[in-house]
PDB file of N, CA and C in Angstrom:
ATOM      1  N   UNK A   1     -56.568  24.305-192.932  1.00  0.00           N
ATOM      2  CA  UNK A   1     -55.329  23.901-192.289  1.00  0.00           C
ATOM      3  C   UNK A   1     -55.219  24.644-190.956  1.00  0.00           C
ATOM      4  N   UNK A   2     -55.201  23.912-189.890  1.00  0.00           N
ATOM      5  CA  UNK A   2     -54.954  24.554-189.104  1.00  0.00           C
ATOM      6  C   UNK A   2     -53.133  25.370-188.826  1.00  0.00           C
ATOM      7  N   UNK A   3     -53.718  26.607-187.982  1.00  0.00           N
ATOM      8  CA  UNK A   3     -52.615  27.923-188.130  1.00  0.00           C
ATOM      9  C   UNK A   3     -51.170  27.208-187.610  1.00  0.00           C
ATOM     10  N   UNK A   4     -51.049  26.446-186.499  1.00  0.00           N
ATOM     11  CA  UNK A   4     -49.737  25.994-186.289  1.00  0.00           C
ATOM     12  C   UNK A   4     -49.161  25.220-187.627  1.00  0.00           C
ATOM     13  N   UNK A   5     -50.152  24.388-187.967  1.00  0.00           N
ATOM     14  CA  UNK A   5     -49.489  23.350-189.089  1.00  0.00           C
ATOM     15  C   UNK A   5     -48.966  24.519-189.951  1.00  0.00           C
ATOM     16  N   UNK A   6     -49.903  25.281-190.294  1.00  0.00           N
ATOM     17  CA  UNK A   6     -49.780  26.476-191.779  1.00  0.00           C
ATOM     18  C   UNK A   6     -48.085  26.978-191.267  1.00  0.00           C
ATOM     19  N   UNK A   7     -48.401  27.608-189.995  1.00  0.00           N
ATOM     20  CA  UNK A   7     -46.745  28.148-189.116  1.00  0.00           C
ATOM     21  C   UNK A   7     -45.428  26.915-189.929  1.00  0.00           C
ATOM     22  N   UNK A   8     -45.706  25.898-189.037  1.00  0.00           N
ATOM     23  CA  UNK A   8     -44.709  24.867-189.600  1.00  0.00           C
ATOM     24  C   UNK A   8     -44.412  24.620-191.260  1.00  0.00           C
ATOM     25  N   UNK A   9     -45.400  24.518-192.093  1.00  0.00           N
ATOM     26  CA  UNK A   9     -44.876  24.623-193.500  1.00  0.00           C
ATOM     27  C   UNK A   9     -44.341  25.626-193.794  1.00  0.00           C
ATOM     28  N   UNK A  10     -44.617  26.878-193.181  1.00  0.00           N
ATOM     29  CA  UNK A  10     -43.802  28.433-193.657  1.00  0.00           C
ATOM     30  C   UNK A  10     -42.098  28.250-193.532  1.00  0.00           C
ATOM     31  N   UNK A  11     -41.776  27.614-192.246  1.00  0.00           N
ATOM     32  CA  UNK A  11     -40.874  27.376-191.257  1.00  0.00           C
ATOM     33  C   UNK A  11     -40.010  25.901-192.171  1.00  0.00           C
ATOM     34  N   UNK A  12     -40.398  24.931-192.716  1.00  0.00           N
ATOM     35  CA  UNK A  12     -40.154  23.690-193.183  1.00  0.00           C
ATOM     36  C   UNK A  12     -39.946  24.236-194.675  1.00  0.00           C
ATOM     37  N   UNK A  13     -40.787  24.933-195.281  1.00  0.00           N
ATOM     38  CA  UNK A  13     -39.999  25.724-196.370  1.00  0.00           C
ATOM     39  C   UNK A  13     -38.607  26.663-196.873  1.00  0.00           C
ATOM     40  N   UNK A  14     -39.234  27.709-195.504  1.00  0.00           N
ATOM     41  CA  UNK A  14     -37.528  28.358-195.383  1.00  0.00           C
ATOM     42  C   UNK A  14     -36.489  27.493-195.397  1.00  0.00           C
ATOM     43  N   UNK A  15     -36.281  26.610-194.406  1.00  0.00           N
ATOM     44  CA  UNK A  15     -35.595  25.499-194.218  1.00  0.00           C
ATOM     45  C   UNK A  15     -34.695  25.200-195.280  1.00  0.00           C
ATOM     46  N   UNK A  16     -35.590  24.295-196.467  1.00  0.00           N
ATOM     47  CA  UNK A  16     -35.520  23.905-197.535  1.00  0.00           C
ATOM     48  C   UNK A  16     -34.717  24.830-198.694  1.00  0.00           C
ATOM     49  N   UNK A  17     -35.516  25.860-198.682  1.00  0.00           N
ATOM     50  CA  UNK A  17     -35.291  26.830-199.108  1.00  0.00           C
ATOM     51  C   UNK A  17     -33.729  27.399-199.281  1.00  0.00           C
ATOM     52  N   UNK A  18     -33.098  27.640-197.982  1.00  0.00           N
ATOM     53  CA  UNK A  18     -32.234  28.153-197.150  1.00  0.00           C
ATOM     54  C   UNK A  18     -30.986  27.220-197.590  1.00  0.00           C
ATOM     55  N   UNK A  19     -31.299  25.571-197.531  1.00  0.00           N
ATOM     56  CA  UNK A  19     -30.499  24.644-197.513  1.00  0.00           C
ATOM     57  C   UNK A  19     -29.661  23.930-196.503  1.00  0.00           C
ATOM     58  N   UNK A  20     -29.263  23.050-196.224  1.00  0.00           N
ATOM     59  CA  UNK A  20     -28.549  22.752-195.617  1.00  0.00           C
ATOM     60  C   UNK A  20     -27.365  23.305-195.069  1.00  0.00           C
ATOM     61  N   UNK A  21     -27.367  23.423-193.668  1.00  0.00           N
ATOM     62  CA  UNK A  21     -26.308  24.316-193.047  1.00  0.00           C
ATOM     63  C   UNK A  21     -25.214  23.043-192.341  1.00  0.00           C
ATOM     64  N   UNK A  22     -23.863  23.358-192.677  1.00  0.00           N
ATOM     65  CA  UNK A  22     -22.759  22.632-192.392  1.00  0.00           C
ATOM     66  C   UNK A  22     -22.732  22.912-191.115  1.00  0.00           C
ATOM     67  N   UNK A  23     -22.713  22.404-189.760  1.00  0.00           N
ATOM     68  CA  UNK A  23     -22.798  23.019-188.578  1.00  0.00           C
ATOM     69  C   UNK A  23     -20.963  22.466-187.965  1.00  0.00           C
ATOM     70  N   UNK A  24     -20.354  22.735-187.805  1.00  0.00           N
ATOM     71  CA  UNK A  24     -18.973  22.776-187.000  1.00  0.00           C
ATOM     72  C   UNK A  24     -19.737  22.047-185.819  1.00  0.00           C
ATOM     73  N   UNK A  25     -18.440  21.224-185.195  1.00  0.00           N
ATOM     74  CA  UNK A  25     -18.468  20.536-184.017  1.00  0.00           C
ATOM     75  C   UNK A  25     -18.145  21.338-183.003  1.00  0.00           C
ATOM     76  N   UNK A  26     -17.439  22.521-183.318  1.00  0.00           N
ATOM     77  CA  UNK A  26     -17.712  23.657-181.343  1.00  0.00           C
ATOM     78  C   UNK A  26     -18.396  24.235-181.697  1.00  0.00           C
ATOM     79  N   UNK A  27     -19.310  24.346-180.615  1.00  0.00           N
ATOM     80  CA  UNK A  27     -20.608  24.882-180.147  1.00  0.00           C
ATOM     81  C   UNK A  27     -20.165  26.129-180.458  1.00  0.00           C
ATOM     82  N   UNK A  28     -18.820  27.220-180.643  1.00  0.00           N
ATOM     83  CA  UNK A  28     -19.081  28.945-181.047  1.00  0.00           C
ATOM     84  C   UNK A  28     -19.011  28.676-182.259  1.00  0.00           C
ATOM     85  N   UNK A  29     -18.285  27.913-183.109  1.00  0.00           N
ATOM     86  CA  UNK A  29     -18.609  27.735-184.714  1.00  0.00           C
ATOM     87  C   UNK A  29     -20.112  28.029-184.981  1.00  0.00           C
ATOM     88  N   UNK A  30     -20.809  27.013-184.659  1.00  0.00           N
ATOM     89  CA  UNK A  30     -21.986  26.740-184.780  1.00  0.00           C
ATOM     90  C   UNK A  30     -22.830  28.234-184.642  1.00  0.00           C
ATOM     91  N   UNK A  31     -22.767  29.196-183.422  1.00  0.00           N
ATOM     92  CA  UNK A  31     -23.176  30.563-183.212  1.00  0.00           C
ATOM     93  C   UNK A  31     -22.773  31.064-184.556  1.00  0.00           C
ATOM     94  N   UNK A  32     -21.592  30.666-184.755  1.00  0.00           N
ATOM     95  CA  UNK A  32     -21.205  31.860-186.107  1.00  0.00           C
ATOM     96  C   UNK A  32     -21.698  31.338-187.197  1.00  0.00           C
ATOM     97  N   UNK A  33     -21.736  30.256-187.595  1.00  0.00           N
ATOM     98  CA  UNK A  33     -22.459  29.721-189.158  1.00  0.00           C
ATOM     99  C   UNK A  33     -24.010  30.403-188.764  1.00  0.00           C
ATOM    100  N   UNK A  34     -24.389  30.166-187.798  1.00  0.00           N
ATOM    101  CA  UNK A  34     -26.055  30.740-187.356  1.00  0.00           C
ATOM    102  C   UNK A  34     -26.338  32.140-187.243  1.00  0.00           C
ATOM    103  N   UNK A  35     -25.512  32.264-187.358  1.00  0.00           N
ATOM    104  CA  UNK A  35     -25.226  34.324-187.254  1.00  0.00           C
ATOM    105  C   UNK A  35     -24.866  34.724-188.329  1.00  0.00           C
ATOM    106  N   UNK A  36     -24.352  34.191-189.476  1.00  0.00           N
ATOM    107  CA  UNK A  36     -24.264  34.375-190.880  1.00  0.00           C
ATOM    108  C   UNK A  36     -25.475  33.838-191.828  1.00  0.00           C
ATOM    109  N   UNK A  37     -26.023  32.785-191.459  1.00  0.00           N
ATOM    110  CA  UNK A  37     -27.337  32.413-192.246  1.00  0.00           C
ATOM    111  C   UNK A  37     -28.422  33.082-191.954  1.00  0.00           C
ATOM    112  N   UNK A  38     -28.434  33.446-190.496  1.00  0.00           N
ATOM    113  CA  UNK A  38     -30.107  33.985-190.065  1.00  0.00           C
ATOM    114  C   UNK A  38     -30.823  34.970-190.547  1.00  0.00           C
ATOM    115  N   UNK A  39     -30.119  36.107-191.008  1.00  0.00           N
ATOM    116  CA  UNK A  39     -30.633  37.141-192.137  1.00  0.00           C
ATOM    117  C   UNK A  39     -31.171  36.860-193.197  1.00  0.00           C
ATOM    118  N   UNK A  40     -30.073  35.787-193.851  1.00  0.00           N
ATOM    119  CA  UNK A  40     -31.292  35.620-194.950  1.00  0.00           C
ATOM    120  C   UNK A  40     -32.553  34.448-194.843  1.00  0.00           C
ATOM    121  N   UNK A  41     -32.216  33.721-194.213  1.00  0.00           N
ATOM    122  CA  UNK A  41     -33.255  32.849-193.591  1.00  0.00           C
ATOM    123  C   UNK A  41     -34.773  33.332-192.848  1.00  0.00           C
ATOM    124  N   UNK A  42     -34.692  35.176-192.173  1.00  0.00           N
ATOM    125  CA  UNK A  42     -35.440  35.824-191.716  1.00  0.00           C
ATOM    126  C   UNK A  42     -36.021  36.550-193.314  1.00  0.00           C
ATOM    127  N   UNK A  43     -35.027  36.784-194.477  1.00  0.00           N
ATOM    128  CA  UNK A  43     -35.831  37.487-195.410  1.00  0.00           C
ATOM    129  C   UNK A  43     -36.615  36.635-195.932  1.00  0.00           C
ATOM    130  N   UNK A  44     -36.313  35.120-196.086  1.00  0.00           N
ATOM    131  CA  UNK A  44     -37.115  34.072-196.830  1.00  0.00           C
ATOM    132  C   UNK A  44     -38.437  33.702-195.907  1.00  0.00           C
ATOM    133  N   UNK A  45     -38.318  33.904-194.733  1.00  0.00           N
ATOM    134  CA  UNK A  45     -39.278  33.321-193.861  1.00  0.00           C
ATOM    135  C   UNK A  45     -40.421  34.416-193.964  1.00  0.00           C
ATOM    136  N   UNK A  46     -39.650  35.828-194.121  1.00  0.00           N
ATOM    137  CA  UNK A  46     -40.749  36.975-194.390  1.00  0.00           C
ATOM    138  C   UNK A  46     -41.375  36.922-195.985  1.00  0.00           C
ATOM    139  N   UNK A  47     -40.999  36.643-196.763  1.00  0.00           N
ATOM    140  CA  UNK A  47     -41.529  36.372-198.203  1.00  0.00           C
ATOM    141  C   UNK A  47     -42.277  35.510-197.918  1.00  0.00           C
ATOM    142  N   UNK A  48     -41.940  33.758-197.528  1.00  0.00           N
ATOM    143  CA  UNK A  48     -42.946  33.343-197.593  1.00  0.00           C
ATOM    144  C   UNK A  48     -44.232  33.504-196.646  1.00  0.00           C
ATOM    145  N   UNK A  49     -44.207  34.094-195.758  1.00  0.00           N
ATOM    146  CA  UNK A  49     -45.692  34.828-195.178  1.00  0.00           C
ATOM    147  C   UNK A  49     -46.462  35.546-195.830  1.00  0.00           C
ATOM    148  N   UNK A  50     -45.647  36.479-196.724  1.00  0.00           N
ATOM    149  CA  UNK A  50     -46.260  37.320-197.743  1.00  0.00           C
ATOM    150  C   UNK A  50     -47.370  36.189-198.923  1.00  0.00           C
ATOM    151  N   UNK A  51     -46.222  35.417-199.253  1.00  0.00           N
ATOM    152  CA  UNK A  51     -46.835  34.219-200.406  1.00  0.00           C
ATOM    153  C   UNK A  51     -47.978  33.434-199.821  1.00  0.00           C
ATOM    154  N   UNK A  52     -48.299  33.279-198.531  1.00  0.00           N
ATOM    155  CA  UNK A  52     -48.793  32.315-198.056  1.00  0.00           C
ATOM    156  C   UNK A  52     -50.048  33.010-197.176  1.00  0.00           C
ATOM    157  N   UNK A  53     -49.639  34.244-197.486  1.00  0.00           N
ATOM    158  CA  UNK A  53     -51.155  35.106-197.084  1.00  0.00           C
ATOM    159  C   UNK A  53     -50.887  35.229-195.292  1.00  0.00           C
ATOM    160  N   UNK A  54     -49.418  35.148-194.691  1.00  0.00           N
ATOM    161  CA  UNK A  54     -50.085  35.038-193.078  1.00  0.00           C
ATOM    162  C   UNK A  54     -49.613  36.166-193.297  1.00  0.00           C
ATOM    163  N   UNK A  55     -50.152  37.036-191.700  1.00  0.00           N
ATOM    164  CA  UNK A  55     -49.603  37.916-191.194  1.00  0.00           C
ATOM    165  C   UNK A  55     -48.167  37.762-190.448  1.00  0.00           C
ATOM    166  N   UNK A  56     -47.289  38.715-191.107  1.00  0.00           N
ATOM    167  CA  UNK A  56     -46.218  38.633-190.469  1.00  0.00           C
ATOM    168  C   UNK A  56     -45.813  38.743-188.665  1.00  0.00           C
ATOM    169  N   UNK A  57     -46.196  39.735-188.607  1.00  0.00           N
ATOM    170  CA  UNK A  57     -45.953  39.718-186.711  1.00  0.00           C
ATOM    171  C   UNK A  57     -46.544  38.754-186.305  1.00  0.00           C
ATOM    172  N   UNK A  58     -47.893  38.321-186.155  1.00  0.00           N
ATOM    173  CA  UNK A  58     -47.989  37.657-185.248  1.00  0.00           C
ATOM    174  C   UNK A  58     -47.206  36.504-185.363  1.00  0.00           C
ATOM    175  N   UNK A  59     -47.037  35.995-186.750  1.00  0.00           N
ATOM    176  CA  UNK A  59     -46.749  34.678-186.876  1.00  0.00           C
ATOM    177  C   UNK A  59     -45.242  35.166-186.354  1.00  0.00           C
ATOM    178  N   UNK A  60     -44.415  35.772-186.577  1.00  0.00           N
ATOM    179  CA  UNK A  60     -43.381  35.648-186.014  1.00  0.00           C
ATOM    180  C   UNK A  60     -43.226  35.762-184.488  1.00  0.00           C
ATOM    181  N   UNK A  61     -44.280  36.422-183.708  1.00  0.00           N
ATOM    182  CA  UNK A  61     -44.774  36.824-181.902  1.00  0.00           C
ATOM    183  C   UNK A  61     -44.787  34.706-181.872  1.00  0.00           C
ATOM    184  N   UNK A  62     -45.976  34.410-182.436  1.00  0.00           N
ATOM    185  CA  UNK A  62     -46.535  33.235-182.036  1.00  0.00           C
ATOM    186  C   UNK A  62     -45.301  32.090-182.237  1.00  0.00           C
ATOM    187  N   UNK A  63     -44.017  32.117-183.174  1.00  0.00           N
ATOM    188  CA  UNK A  63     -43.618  31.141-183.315  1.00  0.00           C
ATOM    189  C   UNK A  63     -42.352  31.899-182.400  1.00  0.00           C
ATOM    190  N   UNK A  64     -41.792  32.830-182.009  1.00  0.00           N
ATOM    191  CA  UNK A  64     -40.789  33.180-180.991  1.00  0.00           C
ATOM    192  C   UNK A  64     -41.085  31.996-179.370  1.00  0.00           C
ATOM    193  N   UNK A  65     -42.240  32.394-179.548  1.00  0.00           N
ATOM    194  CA  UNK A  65     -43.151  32.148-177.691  1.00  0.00           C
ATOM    195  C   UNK A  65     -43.214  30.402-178.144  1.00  0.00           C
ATOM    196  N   UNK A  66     -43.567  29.735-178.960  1.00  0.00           N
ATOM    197  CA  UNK A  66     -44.073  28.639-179.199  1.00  0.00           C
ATOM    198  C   UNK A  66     -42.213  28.046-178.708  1.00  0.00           C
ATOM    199  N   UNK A  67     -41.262  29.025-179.373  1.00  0.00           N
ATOM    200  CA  UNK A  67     -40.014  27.720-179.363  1.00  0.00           C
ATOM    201  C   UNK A  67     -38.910  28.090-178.401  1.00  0.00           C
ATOM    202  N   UNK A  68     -39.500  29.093-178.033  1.00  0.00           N
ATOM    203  CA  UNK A  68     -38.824  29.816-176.395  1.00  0.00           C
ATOM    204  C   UNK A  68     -39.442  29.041-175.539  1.00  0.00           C
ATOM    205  N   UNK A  69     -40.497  28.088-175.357  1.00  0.00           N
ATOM    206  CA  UNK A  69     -41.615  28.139-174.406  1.00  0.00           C
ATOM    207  C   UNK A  69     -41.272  26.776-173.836  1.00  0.00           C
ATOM    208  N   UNK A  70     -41.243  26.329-172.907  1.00  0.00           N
ATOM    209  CA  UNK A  70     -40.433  24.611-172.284  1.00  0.00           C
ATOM    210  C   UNK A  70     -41.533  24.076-172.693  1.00  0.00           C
ATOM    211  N   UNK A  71     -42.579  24.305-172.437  1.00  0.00           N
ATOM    212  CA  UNK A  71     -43.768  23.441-172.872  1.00  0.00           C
ATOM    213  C   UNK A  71     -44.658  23.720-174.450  1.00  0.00           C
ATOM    214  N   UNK A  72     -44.122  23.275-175.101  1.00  0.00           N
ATOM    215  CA  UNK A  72     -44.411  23.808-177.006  1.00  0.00           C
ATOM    216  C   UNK A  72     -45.720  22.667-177.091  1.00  0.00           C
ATOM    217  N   UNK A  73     -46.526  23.429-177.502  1.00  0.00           N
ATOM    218  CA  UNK A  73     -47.702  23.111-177.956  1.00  0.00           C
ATOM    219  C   UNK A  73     -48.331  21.797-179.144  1.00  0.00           C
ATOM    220  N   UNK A  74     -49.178  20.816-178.993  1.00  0.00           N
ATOM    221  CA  UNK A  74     -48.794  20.071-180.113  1.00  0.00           C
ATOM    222  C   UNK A  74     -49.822  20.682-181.580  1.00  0.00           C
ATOM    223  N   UNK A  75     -49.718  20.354-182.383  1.00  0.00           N
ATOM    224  CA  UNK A  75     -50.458  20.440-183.651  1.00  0.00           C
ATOM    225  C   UNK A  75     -50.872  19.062-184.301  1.00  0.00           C
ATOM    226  N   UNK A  76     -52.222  19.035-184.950  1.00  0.00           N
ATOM    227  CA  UNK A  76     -52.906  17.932-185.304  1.00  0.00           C
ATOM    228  C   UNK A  76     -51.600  17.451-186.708  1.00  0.00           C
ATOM    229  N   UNK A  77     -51.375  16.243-186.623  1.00  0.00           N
ATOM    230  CA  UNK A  77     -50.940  15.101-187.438  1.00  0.00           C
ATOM    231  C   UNK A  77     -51.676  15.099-189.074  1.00  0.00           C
ATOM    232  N   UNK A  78     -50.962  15.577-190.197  1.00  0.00           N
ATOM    233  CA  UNK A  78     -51.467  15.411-191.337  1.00  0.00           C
ATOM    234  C   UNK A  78     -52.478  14.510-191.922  1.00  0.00           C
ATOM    235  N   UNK A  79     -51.487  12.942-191.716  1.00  0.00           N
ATOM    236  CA  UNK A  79     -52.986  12.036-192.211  1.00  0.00           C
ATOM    237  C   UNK A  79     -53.581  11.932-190.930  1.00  0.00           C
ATOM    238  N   UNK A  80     -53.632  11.646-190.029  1.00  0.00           N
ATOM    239  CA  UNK A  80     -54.858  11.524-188.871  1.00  0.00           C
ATOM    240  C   UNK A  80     -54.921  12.718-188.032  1.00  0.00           C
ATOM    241  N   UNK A  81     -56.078  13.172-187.843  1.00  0.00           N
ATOM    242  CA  UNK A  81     -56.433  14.715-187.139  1.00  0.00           C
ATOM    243  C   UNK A  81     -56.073  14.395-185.591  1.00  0.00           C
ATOM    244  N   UNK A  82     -56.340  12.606-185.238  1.00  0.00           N
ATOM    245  CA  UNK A  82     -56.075  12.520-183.802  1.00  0.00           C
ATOM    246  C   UNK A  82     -55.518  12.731-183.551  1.00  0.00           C
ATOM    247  N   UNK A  83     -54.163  11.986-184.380  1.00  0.00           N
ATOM    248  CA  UNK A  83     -52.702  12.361-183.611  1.00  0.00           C
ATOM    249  C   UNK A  83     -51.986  14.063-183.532  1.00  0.00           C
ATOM    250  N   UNK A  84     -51.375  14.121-182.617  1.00  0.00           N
ATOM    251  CA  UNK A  84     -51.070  15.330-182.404  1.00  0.00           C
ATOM    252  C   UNK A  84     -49.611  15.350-182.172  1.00  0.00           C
ATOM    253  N   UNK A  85     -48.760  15.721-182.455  1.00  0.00           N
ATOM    254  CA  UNK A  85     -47.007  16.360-182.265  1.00  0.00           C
ATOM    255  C   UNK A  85     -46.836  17.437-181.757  1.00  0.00           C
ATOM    256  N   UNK A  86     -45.473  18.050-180.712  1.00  0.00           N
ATOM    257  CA  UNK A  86     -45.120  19.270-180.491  1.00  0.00           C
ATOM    258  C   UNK A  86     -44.456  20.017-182.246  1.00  0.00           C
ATOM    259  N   UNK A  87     -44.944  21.328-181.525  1.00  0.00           N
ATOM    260  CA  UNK A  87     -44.887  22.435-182.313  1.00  0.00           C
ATOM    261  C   UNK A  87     -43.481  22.114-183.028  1.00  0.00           C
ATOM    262  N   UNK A  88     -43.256  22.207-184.541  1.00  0.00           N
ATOM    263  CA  UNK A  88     -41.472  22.367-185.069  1.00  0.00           C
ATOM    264  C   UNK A  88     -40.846  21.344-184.424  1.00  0.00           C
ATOM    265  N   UNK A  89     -41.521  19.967-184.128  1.00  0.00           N
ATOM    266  CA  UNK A  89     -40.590  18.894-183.168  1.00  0.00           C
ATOM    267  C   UNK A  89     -39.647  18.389-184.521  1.00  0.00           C
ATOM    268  N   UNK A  90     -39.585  18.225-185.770  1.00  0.00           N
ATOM    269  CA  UNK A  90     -38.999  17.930-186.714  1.00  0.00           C
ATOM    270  C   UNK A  90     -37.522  18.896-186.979  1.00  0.00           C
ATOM    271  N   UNK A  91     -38.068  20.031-186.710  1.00  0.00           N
ATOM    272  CA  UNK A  91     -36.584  20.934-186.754  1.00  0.00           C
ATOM    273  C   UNK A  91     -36.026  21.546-185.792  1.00  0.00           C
ATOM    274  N   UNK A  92     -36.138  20.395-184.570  1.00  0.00           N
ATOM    275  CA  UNK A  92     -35.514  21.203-183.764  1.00  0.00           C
ATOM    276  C   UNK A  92     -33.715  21.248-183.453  1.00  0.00           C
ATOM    277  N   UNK A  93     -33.082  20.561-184.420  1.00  0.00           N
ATOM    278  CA  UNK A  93     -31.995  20.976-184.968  1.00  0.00           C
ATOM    279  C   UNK A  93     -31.960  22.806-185.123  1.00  0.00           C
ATOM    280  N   UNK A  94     -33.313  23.128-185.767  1.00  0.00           N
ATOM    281  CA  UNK A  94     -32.729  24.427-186.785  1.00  0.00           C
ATOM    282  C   UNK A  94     -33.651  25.446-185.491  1.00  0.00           C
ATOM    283  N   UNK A  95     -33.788  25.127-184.315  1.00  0.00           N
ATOM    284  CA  UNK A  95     -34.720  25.969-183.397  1.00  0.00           C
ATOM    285  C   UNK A  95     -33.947  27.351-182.886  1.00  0.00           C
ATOM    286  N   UNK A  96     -33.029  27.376-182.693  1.00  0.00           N
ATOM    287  CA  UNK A  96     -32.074  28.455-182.377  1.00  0.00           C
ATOM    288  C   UNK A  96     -32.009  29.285-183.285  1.00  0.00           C
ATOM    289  N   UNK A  97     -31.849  28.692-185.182  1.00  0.00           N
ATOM    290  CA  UNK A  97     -31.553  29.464-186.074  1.00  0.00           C
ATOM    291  C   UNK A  97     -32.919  30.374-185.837  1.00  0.00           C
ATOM    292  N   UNK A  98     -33.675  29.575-186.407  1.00  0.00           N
ATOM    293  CA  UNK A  98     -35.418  30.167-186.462  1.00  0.00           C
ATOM    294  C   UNK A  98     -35.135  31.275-185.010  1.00  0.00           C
ATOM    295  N   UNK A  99     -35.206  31.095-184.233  1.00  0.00           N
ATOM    296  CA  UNK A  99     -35.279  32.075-183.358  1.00  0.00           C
ATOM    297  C   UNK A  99     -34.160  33.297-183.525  1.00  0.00           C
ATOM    298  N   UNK A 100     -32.736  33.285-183.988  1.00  0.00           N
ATOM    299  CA  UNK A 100     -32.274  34.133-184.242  1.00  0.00           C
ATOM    300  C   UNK A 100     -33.155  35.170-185.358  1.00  0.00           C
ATOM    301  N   UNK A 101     -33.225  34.433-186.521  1.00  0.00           N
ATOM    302  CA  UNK A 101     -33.904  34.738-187.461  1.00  0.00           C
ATOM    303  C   UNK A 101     -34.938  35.904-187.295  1.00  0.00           C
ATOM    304  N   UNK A 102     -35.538  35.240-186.542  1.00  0.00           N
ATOM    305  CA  UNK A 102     -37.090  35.851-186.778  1.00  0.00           C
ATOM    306  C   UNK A 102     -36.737  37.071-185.235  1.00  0.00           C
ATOM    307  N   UNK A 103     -35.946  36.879-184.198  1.00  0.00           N
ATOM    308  CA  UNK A 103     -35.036  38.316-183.629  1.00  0.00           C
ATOM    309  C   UNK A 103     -34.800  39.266-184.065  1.00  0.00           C
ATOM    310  N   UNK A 104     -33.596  38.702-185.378  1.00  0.00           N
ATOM    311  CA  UNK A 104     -33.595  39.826-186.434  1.00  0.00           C
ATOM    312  C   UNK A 104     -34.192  40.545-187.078  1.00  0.00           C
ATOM    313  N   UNK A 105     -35.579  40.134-187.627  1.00  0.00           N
ATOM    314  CA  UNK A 105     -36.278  40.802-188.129  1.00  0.00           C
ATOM    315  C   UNK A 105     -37.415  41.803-187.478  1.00  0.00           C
ATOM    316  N   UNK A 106     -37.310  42.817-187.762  1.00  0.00           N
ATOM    317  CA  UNK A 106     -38.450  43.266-186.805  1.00  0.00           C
ATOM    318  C   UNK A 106     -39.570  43.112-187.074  1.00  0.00           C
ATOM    319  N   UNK A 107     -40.864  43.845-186.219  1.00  0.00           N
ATOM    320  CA  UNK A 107     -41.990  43.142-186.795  1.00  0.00           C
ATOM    321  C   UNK A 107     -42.408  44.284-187.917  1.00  0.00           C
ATOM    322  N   UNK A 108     -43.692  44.175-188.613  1.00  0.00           N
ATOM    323  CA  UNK A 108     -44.338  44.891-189.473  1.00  0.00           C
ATOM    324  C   UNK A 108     -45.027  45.706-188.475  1.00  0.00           C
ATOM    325  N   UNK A 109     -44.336  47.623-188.987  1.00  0.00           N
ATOM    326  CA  UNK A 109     -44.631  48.599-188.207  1.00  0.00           C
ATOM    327  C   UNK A 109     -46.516  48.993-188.963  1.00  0.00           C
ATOM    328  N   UNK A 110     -47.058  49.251-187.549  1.00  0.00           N
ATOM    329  CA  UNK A 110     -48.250  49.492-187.897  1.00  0.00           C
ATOM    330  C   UNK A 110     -48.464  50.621-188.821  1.00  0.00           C
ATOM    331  N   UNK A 111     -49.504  50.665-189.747  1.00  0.00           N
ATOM    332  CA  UNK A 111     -49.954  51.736-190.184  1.00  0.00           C
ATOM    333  C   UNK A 111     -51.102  52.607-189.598  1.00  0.00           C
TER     334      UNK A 111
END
């Protein structure tokens, strides 16, 4: 599997995981429901890296830069390898959370 796709199921799990977030129609609601979920959404996103064998920092370095970045990268298409999509183009509803999220968390201090 290639590493972005692997990124995106980590990311499409939490999600799931996490559940559906009621988002308020003003835009500071919305900050605050996202500022109350993102903690635990950052502990689930760190478990499943653990479960899923990635390394935590980078994957959290690589997916900060990937959804900060104006130009997001595509990843090969499940059933056909040709086709290709931008990076998390499916949740980009939840792109802010993910980025709070994974803010919050710091990275894994070296040993």
């Amino acid at each position: 599997m290639e590493i972005l796709a692997h990124y995106e199921l980590i990311l499409k799990q939490a999600l799931r995981e996490l559940g559906p977030l009621r988002r308020p129609q003003d835009a500071t609601k919305v900050f605050e429901v996202e500022a109350v979920a993102a903690p635990e959404l950052g502990d689930i996103i760190y478990r499943l890296c653990i479960e899923h064998g990635v390394a935590y920092t980078p994957f959290r370095e690589t997916v900060i830069k990937l959804l900060s970045d104006a130009a997001i990268p595509s990843t090969a298409g499940r059933r056909d390898a040709g086709t290709r999509k931008p990076f998390a183009v499916r949740m980009g509803a939840d792109h802010s959370l993910i980025l709070l999220a994974l803010e919050l968390m710091p990275p894994d201090m070296p040993f």
